[in-house]
N, C-alpha and C. Protein backbone atom coordinates (compact mmCIF):
# COMPACT_ATOMS: atom_id res chain seq x y z
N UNK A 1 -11.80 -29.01 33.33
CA UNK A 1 -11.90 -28.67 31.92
C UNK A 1 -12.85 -29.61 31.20
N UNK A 2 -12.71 -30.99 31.73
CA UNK A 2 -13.61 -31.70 30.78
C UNK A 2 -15.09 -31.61 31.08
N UNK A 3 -15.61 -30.89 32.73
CA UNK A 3 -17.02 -30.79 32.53
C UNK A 3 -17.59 -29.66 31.71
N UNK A 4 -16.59 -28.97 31.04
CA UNK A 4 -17.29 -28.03 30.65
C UNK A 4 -17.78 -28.64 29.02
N UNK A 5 -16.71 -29.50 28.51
CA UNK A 5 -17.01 -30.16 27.25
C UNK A 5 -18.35 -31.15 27.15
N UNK A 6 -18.01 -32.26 28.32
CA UNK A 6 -19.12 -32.86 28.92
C UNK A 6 -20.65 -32.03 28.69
N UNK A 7 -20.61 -31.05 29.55
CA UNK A 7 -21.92 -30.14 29.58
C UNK A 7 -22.46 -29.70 28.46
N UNK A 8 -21.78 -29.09 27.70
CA UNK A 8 -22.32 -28.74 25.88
C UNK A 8 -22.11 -29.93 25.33
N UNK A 9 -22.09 -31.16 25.45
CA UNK A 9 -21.86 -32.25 24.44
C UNK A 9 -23.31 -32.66 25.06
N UNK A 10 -23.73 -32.52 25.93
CA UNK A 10 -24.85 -33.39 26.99
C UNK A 10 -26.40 -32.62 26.21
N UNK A 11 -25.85 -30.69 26.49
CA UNK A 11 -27.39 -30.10 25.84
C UNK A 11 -27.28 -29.73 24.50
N UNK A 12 -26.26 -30.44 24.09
CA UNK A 12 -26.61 -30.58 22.24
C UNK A 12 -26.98 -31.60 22.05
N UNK A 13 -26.39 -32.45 22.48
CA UNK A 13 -27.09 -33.78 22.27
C UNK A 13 -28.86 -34.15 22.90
N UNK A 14 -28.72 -34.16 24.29
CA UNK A 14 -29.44 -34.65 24.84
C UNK A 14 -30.79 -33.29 25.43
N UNK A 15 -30.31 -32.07 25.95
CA UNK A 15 -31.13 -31.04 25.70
C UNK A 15 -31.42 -30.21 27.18
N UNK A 16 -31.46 -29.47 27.58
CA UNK A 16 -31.28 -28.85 28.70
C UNK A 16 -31.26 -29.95 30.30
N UNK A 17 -32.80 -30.19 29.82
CA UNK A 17 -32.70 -31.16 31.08
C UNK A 17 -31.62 -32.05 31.71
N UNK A 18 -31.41 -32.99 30.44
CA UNK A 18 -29.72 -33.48 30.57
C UNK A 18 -28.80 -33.03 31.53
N UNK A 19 -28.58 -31.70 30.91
CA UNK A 19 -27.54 -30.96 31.21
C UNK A 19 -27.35 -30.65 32.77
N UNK A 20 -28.90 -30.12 33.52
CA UNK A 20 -28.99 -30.06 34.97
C UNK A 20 -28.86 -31.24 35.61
N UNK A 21 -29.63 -32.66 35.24
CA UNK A 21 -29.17 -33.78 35.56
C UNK A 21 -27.83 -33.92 35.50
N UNK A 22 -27.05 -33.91 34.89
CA UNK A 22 -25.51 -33.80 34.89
C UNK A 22 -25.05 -33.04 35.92
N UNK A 23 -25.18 -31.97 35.77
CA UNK A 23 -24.82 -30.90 36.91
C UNK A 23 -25.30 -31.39 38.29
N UNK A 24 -26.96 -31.52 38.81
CA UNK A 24 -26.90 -32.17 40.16
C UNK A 24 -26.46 -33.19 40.18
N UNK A 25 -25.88 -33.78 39.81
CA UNK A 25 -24.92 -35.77 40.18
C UNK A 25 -23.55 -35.01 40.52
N UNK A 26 -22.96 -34.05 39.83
CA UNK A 26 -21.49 -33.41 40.10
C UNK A 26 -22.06 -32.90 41.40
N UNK A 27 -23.04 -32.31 41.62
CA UNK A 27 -23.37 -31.34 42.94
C UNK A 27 -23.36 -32.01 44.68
N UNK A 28 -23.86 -33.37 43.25
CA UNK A 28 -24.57 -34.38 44.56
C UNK A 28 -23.24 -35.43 44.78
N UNK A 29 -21.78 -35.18 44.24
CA UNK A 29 -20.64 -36.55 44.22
C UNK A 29 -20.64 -37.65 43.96
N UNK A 30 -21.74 -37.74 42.37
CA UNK A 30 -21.81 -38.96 41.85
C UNK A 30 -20.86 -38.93 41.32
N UNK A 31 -19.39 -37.89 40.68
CA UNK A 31 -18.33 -38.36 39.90
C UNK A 31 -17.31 -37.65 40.92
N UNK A 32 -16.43 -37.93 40.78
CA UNK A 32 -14.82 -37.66 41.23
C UNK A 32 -14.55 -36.50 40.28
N UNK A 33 -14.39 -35.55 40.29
CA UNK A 33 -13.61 -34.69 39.77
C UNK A 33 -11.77 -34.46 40.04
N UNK A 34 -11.15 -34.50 38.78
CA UNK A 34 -9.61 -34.65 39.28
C UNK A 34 -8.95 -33.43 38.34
N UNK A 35 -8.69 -32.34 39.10
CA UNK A 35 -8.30 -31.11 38.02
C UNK A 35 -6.28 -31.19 38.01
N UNK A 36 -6.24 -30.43 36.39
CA UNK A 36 -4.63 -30.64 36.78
C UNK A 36 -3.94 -30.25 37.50
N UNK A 37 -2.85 -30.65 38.07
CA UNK A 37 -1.89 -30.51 38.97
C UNK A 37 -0.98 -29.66 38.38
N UNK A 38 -0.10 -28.58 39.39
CA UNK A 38 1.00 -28.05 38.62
C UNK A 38 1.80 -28.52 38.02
N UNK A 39 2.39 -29.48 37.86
CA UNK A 39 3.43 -30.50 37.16
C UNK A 39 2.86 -30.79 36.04
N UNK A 40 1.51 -31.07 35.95
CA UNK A 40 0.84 -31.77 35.20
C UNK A 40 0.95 -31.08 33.36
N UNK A 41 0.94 -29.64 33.70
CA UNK A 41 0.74 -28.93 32.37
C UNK A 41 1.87 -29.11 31.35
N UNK A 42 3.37 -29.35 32.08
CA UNK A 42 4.35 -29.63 31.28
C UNK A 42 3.75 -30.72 30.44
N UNK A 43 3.34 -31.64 31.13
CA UNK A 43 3.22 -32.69 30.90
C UNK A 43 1.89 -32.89 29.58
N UNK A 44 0.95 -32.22 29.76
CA UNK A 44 0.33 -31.83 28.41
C UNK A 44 0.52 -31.00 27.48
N UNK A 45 1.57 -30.27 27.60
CA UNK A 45 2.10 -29.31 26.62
C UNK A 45 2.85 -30.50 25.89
N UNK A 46 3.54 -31.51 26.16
CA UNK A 46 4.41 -32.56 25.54
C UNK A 46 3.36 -33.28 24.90
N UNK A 47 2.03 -33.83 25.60
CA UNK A 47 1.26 -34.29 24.38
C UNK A 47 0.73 -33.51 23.54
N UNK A 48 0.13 -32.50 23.64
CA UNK A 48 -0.29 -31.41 22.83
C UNK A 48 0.68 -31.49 21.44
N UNK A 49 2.07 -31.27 21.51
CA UNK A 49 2.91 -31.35 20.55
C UNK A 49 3.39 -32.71 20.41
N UNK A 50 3.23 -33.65 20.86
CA UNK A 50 3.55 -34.79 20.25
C UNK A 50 2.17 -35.31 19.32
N UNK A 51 1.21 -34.66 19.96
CA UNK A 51 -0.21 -35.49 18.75
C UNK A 51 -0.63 -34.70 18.45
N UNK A 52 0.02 -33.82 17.75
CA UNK A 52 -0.38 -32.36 17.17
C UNK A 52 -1.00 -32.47 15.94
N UNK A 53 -0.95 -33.81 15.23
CA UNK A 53 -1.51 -34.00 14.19
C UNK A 53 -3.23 -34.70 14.05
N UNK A 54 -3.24 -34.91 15.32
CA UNK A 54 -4.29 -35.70 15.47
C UNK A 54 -5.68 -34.54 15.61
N UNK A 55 -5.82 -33.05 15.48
CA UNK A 55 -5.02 -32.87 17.05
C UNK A 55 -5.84 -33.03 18.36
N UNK A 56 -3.99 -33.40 19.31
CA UNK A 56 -5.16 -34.16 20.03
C UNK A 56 -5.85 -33.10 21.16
N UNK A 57 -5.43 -31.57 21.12
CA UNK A 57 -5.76 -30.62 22.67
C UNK A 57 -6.10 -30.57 23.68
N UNK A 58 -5.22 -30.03 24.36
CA UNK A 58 -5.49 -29.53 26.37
C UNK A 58 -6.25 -30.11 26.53
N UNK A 59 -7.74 -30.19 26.40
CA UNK A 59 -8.74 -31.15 27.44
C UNK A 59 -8.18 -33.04 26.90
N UNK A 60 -7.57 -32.76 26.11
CA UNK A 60 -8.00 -34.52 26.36
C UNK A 60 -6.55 -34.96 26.42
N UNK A 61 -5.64 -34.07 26.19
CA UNK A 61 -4.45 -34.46 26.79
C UNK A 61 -4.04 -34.12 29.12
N UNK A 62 -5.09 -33.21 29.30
CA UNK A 62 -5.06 -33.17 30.38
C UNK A 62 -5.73 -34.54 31.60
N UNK A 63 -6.65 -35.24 30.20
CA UNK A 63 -7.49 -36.52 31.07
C UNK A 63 -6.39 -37.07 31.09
N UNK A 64 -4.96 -37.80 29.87
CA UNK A 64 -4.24 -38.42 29.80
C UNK A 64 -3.39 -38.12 31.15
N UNK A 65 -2.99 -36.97 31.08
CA UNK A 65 -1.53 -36.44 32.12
C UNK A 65 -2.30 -36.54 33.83
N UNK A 66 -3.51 -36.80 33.86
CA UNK A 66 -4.27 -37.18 35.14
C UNK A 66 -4.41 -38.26 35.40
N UNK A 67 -4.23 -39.35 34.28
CA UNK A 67 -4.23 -40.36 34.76
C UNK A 67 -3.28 -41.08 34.65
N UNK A 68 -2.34 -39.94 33.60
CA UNK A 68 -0.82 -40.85 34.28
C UNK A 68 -0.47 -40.62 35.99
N UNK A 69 -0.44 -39.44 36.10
CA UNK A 69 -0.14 -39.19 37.94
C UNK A 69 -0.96 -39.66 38.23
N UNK A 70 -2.40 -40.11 38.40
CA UNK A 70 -3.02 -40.86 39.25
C UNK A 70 -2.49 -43.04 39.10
N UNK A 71 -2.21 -42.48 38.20
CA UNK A 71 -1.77 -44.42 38.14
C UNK A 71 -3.05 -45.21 37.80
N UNK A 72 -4.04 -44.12 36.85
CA UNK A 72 -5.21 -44.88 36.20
C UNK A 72 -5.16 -45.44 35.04
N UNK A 73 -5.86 -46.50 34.58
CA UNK A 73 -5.65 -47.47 33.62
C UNK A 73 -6.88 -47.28 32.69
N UNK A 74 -8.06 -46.85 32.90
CA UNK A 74 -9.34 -46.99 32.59
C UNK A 74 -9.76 -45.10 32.16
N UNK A 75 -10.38 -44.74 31.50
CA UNK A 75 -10.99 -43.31 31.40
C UNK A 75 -12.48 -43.32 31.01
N UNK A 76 -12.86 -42.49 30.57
CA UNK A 76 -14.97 -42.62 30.56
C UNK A 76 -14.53 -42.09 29.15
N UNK A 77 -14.98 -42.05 28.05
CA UNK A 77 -14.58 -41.10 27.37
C UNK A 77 -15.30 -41.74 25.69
N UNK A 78 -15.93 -40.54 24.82
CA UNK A 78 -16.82 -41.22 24.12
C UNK A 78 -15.89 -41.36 22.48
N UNK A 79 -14.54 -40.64 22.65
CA UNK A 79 -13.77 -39.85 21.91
C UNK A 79 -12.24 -41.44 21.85
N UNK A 80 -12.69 -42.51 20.86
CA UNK A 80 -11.86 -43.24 20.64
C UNK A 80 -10.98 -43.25 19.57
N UNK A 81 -11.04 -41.99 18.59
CA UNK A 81 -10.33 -41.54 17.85
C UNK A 81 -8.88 -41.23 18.85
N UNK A 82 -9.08 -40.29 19.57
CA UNK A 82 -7.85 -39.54 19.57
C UNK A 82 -7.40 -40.62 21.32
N UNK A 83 -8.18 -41.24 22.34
CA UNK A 83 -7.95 -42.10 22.83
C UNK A 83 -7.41 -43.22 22.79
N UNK A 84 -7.47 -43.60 21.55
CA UNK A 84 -6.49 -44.94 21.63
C UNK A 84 -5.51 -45.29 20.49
N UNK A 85 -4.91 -43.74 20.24
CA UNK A 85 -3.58 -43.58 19.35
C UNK A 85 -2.61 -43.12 20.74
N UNK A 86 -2.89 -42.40 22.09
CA UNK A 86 -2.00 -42.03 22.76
C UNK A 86 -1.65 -43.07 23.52
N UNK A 87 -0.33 -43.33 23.39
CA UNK A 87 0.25 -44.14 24.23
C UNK A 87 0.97 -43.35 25.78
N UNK A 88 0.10 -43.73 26.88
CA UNK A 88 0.50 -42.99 27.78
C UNK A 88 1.84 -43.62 28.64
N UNK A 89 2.64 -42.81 29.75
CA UNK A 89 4.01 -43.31 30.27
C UNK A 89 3.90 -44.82 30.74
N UNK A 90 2.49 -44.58 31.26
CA UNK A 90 2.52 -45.74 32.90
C UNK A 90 1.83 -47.03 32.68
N UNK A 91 1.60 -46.69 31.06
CA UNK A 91 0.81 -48.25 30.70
C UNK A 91 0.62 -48.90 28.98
N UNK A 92 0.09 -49.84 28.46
CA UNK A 92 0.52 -49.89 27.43
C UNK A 92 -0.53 -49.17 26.29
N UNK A 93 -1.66 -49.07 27.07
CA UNK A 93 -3.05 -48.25 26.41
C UNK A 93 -3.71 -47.68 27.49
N UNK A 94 -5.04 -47.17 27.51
CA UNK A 94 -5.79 -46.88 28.34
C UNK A 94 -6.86 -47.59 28.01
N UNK A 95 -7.15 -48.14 28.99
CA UNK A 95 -8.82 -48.64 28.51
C UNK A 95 -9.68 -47.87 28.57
N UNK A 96 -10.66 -48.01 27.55
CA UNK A 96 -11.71 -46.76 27.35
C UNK A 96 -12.58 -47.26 27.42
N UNK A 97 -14.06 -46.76 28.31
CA UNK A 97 -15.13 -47.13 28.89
C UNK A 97 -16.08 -45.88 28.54
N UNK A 98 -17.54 -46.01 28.31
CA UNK A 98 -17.99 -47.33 28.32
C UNK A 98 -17.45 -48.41 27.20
């Protein structure tokens, strides 16, 4: 879900070329891709409605509920508004990078 946000954030911003550069590095396994798990959706339906005011929606509550089951501490993410009001299960923040 999030490359698809990624991808239109890349050729609005940055402009087609970008965008294929982006795409061959995913092609080529310069990033990890981690899609949700069945368990996982409960699990963003609960943030969805717990930061409903923010709001915080499915794609960026699904990075959260991925990296709670993965046991990650760190996310990529350019979006520190709605990143570092969620307090996730498995830690006391997320660190947000870059």
């Amino acid at each position: 879900m999030v490359v698809s946000e990624v991808s239109y954030l890349i050729e609005s911003r940055l402009g087609w070329q970008a965008e294929v550069r982006f795409l061959g590095d995913l092609a080529s396994g310069a990033f990890v891709l981690e899609a949700p798990a069945a368990a996982d959706w409960i699990r963003i339906a609960e943030l969805v409605a717990r930061y409903r005011d923010l709001p915080l929606g499915t794609v960026d509550a699904s990075v959260i509920a991925c990296a709670e089951r993965l046991g990650l501490t760190a996310v990529a993410t350019t979006d520190r508004r709605h990143f570092s009001v969620v307090r996730p299960v498995h830690c006391e923040a997320l660190e947000l990078l870059p």
